[in-house]
Protein backbone atom coordinates (compact mmCIF):
# COMPACT_ATOMS: atom_id res chain seq x y z
CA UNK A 1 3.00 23.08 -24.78
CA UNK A 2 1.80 22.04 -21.56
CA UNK A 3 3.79 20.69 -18.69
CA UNK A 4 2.87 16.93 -17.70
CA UNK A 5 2.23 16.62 -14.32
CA UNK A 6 3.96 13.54 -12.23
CA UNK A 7 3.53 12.57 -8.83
CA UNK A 8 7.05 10.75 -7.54
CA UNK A 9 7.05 7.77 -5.68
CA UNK A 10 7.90 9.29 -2.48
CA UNK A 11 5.69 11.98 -2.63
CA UNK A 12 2.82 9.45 -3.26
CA UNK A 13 4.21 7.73 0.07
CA UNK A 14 4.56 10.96 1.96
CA UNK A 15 0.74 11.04 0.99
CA UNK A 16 -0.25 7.24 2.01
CA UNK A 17 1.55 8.05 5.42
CA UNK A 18 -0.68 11.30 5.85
CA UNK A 19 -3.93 9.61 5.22
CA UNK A 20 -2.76 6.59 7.53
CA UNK A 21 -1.94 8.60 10.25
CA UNK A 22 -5.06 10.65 10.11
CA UNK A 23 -7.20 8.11 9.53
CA UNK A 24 -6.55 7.04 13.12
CA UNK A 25 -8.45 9.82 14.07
CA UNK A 26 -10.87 10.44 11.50
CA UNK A 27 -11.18 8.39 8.57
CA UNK A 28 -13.73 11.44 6.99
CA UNK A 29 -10.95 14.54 7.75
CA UNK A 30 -8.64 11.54 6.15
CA UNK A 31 -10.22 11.69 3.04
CA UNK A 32 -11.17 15.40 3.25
CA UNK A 33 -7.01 16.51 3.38
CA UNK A 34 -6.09 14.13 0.99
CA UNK A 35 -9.06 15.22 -1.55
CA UNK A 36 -7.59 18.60 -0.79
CA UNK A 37 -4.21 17.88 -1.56
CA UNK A 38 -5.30 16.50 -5.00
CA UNK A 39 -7.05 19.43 -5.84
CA UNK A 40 -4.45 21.68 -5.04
CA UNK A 41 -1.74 19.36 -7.06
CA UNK A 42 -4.34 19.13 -9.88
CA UNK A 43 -4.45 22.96 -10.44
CA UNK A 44 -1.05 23.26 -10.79
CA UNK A 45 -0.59 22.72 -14.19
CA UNK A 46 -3.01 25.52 -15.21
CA UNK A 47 -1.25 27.78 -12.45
CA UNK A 48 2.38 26.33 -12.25
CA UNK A 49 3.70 29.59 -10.91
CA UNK A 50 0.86 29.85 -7.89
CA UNK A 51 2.91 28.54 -5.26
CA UNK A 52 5.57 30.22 -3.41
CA UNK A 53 9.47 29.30 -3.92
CA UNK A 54 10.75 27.29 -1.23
CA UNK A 55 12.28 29.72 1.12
CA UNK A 56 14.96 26.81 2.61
CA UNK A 57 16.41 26.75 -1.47
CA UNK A 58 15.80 29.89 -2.99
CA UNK A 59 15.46 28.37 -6.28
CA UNK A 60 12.48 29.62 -8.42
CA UNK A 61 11.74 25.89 -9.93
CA UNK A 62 11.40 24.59 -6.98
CA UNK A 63 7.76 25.89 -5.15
CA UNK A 64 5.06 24.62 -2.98
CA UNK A 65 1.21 24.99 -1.96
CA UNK A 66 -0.04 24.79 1.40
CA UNK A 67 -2.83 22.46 2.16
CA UNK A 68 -4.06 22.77 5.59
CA UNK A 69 -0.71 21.87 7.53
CA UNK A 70 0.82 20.29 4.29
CA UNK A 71 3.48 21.37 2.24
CA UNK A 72 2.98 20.38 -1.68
CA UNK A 73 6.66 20.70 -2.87
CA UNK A 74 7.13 20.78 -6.50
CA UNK A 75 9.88 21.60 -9.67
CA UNK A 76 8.80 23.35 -12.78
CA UNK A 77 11.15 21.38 -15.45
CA UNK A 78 10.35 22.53 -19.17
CA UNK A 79 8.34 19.71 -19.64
CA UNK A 80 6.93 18.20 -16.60
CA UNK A 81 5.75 19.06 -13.07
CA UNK A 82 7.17 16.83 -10.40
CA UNK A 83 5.53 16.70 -6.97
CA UNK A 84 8.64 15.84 -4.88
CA UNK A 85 7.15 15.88 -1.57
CA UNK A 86 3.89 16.19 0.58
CA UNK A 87 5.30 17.09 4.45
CA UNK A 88 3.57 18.97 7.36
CA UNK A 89 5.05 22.18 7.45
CA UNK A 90 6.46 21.44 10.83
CA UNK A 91 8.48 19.10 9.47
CA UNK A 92 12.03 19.00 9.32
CA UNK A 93 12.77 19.78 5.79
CA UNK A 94 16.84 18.95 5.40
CA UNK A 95 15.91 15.23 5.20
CA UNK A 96 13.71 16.18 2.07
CA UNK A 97 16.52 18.26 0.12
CA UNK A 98 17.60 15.21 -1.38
CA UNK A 99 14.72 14.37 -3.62
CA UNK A 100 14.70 18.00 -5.14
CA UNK A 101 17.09 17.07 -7.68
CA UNK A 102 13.81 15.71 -10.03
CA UNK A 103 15.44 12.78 -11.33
């Protein structure tokens, strides 16, 4: 059976915030991450196991994607995928620990 794939609220936000931010600059590059991002969140489900554990967890449920500068963050449950966050990679990721519990 397939996984179902769900986006969570804050990593939708953590999205919204990316395309704000560089839309400032470029609205076109704005569009061209995000599209990106989609994409790469899209194929997961055929390819759940094509990102790389987190190395700040070292749990194997828990992987992510890199998109340009981006982090896709996501947990393999039995029956769903959950994108739990979308952060630059320089980001500060102990803020972002909290939403890895997939509830």
């Amino acid at each position: 059976m397939a996984r179902v794939l769900v986006w969570s609220p804050e990593a939708i936000e953590d999205a919204e915030k990316i395309a704000a931010y560089i839309e400032h600059d470029s609205p076109w590059y704005a569009k061209a991450v995000i599209s990106k991002i989609v994409e790469t969140v899209e194929a997961i489900p055929d390819y759940p196991e094509m990102g790389r554990a987190v190395p700040e967890l070292g749990d194997v449920a828990v992987r992510e994607c890199f998109v340009h500068r981006y982090r896709v963050i996501y947990r393999l449950d039995a029956a769903r995928i959950l994108i739990v966050a979308v952060i630059h990679g320089r980001q500060d990721f102990s803020p972002i620990q909290s939403r890895m519990a997939g509830d």
